[in-house]
N, C-alpha and C. Protein backbone atom coordinates (compact mmCIF):
# COMPACT_ATOMS: atom_id res chain seq x y z
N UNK A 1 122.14 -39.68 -45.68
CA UNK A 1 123.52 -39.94 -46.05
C UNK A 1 123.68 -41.44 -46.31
N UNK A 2 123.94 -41.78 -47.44
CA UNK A 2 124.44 -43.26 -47.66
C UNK A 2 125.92 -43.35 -47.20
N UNK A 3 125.56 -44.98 -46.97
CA UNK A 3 126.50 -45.83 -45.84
C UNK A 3 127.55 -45.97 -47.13
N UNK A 4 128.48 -46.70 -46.76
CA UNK A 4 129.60 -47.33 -47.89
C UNK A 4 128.55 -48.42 -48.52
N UNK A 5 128.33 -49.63 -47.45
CA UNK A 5 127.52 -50.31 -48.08
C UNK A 5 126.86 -49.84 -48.91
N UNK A 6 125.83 -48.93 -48.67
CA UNK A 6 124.58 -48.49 -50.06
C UNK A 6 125.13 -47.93 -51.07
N UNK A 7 126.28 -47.06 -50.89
CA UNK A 7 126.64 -46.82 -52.11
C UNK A 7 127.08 -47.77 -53.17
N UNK A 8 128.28 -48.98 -52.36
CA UNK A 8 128.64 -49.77 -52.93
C UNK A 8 127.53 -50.83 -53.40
N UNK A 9 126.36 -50.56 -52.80
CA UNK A 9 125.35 -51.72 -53.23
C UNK A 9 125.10 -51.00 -55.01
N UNK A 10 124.52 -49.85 -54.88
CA UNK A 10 124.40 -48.75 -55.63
C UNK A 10 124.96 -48.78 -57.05
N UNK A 11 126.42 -48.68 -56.74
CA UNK A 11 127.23 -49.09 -57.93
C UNK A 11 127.32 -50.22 -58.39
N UNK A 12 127.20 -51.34 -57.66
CA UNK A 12 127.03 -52.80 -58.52
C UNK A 12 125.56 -52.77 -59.35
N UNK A 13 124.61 -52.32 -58.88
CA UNK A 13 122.97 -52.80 -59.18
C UNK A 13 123.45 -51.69 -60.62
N UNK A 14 124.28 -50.84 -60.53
CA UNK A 14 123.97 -49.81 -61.77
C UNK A 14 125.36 -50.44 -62.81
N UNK A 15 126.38 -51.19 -62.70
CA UNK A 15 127.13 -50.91 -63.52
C UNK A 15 127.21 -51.34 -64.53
N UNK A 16 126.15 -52.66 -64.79
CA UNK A 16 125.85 -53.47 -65.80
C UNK A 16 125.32 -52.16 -66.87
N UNK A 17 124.14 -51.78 -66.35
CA UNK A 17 123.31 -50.99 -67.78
C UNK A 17 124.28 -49.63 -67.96
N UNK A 18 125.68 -49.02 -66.69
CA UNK A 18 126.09 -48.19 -67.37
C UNK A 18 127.11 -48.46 -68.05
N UNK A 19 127.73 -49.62 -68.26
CA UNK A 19 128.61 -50.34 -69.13
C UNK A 19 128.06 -50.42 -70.66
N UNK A 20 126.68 -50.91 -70.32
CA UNK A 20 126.08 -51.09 -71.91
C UNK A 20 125.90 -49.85 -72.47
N UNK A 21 125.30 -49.09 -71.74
CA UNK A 21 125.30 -47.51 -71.59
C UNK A 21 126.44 -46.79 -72.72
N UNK A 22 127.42 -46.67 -71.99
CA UNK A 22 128.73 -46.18 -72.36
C UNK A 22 129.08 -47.47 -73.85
N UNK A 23 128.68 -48.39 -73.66
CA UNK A 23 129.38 -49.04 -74.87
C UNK A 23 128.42 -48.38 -76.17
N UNK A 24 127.32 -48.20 -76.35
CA UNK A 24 126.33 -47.62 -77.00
C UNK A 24 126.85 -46.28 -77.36
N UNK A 25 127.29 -45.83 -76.45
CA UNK A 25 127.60 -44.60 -76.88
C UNK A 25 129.16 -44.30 -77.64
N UNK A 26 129.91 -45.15 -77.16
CA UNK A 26 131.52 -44.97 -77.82
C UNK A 26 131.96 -45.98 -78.68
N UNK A 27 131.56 -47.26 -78.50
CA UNK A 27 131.19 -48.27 -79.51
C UNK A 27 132.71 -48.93 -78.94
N UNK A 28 132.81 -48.71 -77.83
CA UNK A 28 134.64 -49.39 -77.96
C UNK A 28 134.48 -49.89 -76.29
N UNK A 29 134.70 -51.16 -76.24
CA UNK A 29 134.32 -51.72 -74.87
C UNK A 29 135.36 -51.17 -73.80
N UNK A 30 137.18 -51.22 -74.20
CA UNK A 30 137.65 -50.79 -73.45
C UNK A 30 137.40 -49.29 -72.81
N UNK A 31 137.23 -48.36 -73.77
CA UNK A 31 136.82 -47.27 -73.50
C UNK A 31 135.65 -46.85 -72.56
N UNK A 32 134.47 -48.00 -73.07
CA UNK A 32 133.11 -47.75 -72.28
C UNK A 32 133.66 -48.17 -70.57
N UNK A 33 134.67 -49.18 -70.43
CA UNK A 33 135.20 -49.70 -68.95
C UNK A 33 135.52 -48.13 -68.33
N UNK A 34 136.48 -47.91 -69.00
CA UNK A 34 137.11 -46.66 -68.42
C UNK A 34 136.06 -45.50 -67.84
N UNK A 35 135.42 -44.89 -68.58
CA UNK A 35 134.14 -43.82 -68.76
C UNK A 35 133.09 -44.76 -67.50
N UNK A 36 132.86 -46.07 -67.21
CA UNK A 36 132.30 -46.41 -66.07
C UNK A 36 133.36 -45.93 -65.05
N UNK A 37 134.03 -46.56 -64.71
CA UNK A 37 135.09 -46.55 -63.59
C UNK A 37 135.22 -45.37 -63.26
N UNK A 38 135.46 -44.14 -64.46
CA UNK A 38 135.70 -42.75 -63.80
C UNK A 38 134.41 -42.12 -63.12
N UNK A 39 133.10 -42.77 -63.87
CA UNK A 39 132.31 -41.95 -63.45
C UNK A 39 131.84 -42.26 -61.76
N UNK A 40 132.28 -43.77 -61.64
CA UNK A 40 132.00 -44.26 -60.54
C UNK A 40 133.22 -43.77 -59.12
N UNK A 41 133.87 -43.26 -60.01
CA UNK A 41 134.88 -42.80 -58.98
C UNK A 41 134.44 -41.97 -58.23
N UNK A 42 134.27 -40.60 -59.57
CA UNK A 42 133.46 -39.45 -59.55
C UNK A 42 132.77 -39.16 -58.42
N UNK A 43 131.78 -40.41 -58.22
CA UNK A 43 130.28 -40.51 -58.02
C UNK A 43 130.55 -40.63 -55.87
N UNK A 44 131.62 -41.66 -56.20
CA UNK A 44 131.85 -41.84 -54.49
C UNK A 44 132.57 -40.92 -54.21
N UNK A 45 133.75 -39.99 -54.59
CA UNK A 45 134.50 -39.24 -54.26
C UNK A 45 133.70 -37.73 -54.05
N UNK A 46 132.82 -37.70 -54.70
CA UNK A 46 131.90 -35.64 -54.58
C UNK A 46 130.59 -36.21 -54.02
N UNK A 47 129.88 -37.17 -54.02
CA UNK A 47 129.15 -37.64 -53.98
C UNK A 47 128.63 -38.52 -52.78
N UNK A 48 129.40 -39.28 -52.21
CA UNK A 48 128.87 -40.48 -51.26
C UNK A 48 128.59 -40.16 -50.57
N UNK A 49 128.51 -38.33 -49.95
CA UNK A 49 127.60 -38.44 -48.62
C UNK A 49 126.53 -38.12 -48.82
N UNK A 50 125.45 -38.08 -50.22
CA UNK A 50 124.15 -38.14 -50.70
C UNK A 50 123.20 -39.20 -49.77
N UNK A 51 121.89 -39.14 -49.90
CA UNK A 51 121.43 -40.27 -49.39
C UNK A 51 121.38 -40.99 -50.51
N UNK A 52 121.00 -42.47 -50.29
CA UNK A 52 120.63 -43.23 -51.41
C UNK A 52 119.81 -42.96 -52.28
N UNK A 53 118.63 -42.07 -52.61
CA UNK A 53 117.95 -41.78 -53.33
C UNK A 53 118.34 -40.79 -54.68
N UNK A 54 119.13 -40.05 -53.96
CA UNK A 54 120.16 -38.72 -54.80
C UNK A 54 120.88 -39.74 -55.65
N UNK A 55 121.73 -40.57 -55.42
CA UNK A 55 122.25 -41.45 -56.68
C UNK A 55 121.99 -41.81 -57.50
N UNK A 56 121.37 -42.48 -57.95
CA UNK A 56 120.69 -42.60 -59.34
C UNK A 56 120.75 -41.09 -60.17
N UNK A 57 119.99 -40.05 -59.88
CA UNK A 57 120.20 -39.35 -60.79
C UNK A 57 121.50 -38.73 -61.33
N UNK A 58 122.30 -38.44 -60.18
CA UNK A 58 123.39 -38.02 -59.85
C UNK A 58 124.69 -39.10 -60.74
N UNK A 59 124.50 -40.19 -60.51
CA UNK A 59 125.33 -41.19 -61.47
C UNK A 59 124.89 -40.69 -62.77
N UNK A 60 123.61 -41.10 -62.97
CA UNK A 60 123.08 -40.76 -64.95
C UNK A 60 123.79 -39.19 -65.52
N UNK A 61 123.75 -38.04 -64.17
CA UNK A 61 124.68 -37.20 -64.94
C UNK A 61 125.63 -37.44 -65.24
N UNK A 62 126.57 -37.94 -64.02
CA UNK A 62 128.00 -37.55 -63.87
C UNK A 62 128.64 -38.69 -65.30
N UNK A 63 127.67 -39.94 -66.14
CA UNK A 63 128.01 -40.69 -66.55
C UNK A 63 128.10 -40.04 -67.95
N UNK A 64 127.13 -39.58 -67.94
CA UNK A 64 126.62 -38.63 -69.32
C UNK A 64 127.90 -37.49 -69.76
N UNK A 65 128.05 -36.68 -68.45
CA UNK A 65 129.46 -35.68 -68.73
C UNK A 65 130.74 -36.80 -69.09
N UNK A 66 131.01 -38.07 -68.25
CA UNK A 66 132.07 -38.65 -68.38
C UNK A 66 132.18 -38.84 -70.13
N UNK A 67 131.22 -39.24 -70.37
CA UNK A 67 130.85 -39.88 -72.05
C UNK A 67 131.43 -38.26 -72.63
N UNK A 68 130.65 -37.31 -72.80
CA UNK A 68 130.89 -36.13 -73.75
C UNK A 68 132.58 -36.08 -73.68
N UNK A 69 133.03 -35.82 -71.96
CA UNK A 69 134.27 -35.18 -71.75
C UNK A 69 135.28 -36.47 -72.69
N UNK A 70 135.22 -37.74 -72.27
CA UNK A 70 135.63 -38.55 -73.84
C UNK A 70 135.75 -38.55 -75.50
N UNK A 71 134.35 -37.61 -75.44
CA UNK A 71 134.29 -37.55 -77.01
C UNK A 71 135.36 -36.11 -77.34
N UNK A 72 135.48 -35.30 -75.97
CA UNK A 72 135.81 -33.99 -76.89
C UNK A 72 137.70 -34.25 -76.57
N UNK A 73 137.80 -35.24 -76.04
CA UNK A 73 139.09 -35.66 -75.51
C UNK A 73 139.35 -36.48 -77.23
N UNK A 74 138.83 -36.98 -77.79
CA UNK A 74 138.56 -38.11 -78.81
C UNK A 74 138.88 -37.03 -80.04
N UNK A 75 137.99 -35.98 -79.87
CA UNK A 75 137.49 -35.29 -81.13
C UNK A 75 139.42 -34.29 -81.12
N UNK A 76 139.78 -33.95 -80.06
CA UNK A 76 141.27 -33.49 -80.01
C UNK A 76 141.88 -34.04 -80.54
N UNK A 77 142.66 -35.22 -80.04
CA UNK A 77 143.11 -36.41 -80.23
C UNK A 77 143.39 -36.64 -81.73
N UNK A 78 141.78 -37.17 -82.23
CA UNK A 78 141.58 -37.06 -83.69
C UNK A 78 142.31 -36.34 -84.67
N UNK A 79 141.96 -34.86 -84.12
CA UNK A 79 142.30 -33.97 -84.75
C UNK A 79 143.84 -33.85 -85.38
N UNK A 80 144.58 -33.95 -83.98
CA UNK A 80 146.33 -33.42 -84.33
C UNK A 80 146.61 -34.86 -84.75
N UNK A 81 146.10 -35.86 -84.82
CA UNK A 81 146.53 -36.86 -85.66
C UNK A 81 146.60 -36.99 -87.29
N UNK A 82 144.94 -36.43 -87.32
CA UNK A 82 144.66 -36.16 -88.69
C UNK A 82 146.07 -35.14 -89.26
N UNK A 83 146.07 -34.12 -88.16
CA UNK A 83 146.06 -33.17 -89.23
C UNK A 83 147.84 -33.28 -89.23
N UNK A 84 148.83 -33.72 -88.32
CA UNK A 84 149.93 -34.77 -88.31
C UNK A 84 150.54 -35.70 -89.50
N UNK A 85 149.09 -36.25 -89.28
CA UNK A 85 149.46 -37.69 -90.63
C UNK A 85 148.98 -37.06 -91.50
N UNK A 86 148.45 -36.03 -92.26
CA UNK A 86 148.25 -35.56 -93.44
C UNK A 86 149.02 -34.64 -94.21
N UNK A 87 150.02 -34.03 -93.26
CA UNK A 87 151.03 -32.95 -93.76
C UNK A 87 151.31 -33.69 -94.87
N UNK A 88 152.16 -35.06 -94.84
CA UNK A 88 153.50 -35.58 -95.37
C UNK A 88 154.42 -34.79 -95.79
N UNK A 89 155.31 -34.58 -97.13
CA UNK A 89 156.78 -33.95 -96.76
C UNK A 89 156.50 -33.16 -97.77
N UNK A 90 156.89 -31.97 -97.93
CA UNK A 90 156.38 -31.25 -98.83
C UNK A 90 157.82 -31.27 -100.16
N UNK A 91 158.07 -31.38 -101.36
CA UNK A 91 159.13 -32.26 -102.20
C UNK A 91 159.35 -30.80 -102.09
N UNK A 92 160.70 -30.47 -102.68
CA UNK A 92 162.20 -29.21 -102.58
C UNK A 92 161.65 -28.39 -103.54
N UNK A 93 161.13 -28.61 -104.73
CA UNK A 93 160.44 -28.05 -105.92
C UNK A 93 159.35 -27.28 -105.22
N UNK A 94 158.35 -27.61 -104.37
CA UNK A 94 157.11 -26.86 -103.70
C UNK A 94 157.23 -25.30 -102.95
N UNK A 95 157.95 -24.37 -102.95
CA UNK A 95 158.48 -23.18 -102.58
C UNK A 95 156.62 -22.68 -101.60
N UNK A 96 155.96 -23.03 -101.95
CA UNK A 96 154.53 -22.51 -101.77
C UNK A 96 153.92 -23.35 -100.65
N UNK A 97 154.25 -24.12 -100.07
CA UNK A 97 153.93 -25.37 -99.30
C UNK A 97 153.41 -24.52 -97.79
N UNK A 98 151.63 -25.07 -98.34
CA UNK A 98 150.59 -24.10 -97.31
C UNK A 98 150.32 -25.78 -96.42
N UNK A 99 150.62 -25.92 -94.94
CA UNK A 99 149.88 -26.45 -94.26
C UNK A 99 148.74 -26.91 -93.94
N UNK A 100 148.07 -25.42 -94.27
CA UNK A 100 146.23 -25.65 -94.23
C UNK A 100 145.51 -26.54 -95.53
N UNK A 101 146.35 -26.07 -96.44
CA UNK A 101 145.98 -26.75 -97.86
C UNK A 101 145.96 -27.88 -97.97
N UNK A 102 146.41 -28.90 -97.02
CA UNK A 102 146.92 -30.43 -97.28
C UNK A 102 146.12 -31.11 -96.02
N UNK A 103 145.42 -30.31 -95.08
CA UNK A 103 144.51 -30.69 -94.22
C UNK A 103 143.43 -31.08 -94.92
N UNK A 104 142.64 -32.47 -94.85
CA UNK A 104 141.60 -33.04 -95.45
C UNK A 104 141.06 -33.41 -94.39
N UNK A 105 140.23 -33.02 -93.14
CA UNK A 105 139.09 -34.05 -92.74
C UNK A 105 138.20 -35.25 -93.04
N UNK A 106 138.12 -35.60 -91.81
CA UNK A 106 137.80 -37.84 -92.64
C UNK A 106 136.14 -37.11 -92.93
N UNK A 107 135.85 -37.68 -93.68
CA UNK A 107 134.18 -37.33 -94.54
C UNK A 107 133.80 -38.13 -93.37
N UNK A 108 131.91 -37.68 -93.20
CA UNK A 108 131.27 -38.33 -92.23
C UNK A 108 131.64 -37.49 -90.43
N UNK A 109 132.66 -36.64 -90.84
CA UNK A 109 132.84 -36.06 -89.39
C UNK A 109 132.24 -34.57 -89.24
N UNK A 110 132.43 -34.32 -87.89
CA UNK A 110 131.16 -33.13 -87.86
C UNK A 110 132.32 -32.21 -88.47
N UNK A 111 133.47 -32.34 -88.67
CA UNK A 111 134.42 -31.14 -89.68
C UNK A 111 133.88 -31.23 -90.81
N UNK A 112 133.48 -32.10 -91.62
CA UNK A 112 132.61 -32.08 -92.64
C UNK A 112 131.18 -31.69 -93.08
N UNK A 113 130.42 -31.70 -91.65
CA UNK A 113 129.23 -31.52 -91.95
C UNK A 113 129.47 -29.80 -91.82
N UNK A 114 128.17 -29.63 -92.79
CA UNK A 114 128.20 -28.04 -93.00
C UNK A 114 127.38 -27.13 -92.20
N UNK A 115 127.50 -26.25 -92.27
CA UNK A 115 126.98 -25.28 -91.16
C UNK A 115 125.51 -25.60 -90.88
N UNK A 116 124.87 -25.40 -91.98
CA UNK A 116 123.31 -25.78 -92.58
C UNK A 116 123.13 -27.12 -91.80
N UNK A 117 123.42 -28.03 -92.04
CA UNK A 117 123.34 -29.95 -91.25
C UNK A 117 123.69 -29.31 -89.67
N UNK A 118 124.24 -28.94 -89.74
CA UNK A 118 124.67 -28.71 -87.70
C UNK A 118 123.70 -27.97 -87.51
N UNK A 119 123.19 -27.31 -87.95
CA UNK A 119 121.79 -26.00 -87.81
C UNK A 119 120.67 -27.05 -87.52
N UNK A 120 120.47 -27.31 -88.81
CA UNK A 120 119.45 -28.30 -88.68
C UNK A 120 119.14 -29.00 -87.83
N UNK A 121 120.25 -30.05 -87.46
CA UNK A 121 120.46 -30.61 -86.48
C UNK A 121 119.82 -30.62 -85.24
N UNK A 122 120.55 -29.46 -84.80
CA UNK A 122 120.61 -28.65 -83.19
C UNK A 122 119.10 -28.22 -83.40
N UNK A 123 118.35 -28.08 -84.14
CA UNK A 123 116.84 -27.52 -84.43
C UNK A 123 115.78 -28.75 -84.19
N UNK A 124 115.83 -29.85 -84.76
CA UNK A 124 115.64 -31.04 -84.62
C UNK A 124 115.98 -31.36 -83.43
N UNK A 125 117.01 -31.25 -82.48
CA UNK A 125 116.81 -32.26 -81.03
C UNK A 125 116.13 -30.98 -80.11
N UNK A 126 116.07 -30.05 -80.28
CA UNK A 126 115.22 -29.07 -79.65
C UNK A 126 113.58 -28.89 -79.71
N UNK A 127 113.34 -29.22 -80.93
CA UNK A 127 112.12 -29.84 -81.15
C UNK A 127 111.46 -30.99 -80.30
N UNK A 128 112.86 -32.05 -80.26
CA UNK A 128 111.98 -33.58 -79.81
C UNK A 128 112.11 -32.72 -78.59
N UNK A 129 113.67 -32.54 -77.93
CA UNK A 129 113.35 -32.05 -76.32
C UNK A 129 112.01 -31.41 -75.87
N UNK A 130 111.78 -30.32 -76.62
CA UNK A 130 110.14 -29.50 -76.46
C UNK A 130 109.11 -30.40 -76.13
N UNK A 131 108.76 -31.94 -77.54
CA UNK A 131 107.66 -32.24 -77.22
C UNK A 131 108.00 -33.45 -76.04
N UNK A 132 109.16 -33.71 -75.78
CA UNK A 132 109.67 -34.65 -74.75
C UNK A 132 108.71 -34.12 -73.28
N UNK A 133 109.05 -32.67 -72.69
CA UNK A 133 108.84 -31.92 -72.17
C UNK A 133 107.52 -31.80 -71.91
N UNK A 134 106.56 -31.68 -73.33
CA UNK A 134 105.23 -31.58 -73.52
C UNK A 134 104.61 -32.75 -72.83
N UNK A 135 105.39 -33.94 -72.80
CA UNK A 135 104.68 -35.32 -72.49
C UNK A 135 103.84 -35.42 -71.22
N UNK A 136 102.90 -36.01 -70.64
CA UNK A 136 102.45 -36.13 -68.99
C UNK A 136 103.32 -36.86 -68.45
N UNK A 137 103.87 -36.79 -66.86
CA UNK A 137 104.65 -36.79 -66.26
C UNK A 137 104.92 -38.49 -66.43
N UNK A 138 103.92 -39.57 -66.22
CA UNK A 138 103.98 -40.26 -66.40
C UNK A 138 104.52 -41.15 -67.62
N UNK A 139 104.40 -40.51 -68.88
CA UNK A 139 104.66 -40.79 -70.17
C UNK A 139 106.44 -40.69 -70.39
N UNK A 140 106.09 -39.35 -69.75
CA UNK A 140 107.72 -38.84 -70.30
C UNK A 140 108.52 -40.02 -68.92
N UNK A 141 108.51 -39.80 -68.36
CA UNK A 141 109.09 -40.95 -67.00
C UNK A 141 109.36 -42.22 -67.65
N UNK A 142 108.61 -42.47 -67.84
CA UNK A 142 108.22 -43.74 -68.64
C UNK A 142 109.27 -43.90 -70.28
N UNK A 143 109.45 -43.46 -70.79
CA UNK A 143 109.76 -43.04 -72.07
C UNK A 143 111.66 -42.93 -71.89
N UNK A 144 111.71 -41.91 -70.97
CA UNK A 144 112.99 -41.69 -70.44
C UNK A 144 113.77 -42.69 -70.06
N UNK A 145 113.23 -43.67 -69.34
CA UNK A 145 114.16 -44.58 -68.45
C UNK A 145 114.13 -45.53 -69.31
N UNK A 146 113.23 -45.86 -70.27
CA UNK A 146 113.05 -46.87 -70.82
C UNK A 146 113.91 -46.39 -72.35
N UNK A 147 114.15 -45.53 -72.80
CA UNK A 147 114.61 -45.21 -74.12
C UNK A 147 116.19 -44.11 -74.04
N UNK A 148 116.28 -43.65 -73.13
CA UNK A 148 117.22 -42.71 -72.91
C UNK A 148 118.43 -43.36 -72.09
N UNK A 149 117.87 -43.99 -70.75
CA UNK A 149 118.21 -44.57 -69.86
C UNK A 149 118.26 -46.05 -70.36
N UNK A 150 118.00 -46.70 -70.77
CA UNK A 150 118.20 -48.05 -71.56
C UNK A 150 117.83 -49.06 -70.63
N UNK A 151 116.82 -48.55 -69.71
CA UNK A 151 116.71 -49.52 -68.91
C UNK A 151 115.36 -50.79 -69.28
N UNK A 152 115.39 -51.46 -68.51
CA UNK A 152 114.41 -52.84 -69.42
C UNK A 152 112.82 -52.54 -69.06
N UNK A 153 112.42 -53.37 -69.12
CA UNK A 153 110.65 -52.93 -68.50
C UNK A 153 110.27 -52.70 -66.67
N UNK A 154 110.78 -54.16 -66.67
CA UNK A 154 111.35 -54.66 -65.30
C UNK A 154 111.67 -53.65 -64.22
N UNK A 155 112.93 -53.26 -64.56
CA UNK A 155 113.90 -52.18 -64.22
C UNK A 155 112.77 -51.17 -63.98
N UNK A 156 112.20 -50.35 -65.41
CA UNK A 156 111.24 -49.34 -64.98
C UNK A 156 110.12 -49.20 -64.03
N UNK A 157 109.26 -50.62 -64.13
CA UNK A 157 108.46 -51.11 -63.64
C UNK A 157 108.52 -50.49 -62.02
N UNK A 158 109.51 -51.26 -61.43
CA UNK A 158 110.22 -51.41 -60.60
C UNK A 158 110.48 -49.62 -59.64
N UNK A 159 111.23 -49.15 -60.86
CA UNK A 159 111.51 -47.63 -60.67
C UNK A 159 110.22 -46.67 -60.59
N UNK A 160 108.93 -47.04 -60.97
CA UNK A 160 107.94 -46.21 -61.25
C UNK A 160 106.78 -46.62 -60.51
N UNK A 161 106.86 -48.17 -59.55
CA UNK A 161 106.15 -48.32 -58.98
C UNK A 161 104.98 -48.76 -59.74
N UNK A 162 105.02 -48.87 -60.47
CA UNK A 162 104.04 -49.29 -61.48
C UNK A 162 104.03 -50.79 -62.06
N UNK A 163 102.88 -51.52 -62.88
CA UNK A 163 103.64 -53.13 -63.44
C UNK A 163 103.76 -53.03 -64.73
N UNK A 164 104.56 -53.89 -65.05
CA UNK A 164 105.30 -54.06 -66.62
C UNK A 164 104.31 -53.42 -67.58
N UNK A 165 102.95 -53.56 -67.61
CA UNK A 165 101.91 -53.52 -68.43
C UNK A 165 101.80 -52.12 -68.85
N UNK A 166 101.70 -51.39 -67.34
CA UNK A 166 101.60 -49.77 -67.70
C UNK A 166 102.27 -49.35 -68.23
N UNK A 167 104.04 -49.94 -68.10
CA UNK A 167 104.90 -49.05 -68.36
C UNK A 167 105.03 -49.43 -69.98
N UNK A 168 104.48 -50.24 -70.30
CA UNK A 168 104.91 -50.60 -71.91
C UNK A 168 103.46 -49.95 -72.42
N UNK A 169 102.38 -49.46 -71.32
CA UNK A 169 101.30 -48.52 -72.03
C UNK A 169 101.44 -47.20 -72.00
N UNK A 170 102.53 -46.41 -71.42
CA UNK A 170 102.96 -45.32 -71.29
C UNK A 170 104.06 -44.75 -72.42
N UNK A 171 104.90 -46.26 -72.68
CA UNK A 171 105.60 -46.09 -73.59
C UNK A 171 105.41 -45.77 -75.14
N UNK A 172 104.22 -46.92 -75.29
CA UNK A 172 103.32 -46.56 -76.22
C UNK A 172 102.92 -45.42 -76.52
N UNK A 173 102.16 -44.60 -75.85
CA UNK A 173 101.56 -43.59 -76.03
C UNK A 173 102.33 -42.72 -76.06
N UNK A 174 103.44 -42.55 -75.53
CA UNK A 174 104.52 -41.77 -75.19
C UNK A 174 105.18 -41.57 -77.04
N UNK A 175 105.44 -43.00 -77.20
CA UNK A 175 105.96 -42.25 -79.00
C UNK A 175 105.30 -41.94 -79.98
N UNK A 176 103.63 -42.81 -79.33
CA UNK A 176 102.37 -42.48 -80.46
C UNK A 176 102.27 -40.55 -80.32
N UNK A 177 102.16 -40.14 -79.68
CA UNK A 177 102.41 -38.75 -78.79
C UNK A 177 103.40 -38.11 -80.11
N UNK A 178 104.89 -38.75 -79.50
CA UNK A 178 105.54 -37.68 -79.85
C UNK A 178 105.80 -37.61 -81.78
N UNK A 179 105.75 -39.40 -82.43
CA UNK A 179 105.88 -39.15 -83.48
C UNK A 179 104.60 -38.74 -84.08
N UNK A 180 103.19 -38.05 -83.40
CA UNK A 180 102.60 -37.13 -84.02
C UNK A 180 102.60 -35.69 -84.28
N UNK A 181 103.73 -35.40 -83.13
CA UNK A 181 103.64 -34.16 -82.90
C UNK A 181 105.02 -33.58 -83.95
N UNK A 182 106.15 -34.32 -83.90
CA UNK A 182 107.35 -34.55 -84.86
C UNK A 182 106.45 -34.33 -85.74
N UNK A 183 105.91 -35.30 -86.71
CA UNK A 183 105.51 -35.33 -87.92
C UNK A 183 104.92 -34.11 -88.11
N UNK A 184 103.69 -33.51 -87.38
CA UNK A 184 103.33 -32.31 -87.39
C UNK A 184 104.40 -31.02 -87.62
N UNK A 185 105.18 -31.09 -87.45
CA UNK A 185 106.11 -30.09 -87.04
C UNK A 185 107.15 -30.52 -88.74
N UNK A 186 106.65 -31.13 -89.08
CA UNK A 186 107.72 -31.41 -90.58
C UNK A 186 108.76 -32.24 -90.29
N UNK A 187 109.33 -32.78 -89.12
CA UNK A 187 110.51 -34.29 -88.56
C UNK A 187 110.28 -35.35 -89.01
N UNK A 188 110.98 -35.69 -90.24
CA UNK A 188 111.36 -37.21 -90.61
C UNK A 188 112.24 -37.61 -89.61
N UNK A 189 111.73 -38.43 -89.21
CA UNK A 189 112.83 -39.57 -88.26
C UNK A 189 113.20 -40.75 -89.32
């Protein structure tokens, strides 16, 4: 069971990279603050009687759901705005004045992309996940914290018990690995 202290140690040592984290992902600093703070709330409130070891992973989820539950809060949001500010007034002459008809989605959004691109898509990150999966334990570890997790060499180093050297030789091999196996498989990256 972690103390207050460890947790609170916990959350300082993590909030830097999940700030950058979250900014990477929403591109909007105030936003990325918020999506920390909740997740850190989250994290002590269901969470703090974990031991110290359980945290780390346990934050990287709860940070990850905070991020999505934003986007689909975002992608709402979006929506009745769009589709709000696009009515405008339909003139006295228009007897026919269809709602749906005057809805335009902003190009570049997944309302735009077509069934086929979202297919695709979802086919493509199932792929990398597979050969992600395929990796040796070490590789994929390695690969993860360092590319997923955004964490530095250091950081991994550190996390894996290992020195800087390995982990940037794991990493290596880790994408030599996977962009052979992608390419094999027909994946332009």
């Amino acid at each position: 069971m972690a103390t207050d202290k460890e947790l609170s140690d916990f959350l300082k040592s993590v909030e830097r990279r999940a700030f950058k984290q979250a900014v990477y992902a929403v591109r909007k600093d105030e936003a990325a603050l918020d999506i920390v703070q909740d997740a850190m709330i989250k994290l002590s409130e269901r969470y703090g009687d974990r031991t110290p070891a359980e945290l780390p992973p346990l934050f990287q989820r709860i940070l990850q759901n905070t991020v999505n539950d934003y986007f689909r809060r975002e992608k709402l949001r979006n929506t009745w705005v769009s589709l709000f500010s696009s009515i405008g007034h339909p003139n006295d002459d228009q007897e026919d004045f269809d709602l749906l008809e005057t809805y335009a989605p902003e190009t570049g959004t997944q309302a735009t992309e077509s069934g086929a691109d979202t297919l695709e898509r979802s086919q493509v990150l199932a792929i990398i996940d597979e050969e992600v999966q395929k990796l040796p334990a070490r590789q994929r570890e390695a690969f993860l914290m360092r590319y997923w997790h955004d964490m530095d060499v250091a950081e991994t180093a550190a996390a894996m018990g290992c020195t800087d050297g390995s982990v940037k030789t794991h990493c290596h091999r880790a994408t030599q690995t996977l962009a052979q196996a992608l390419k094999a498989k027909g994946v332009e990256l």
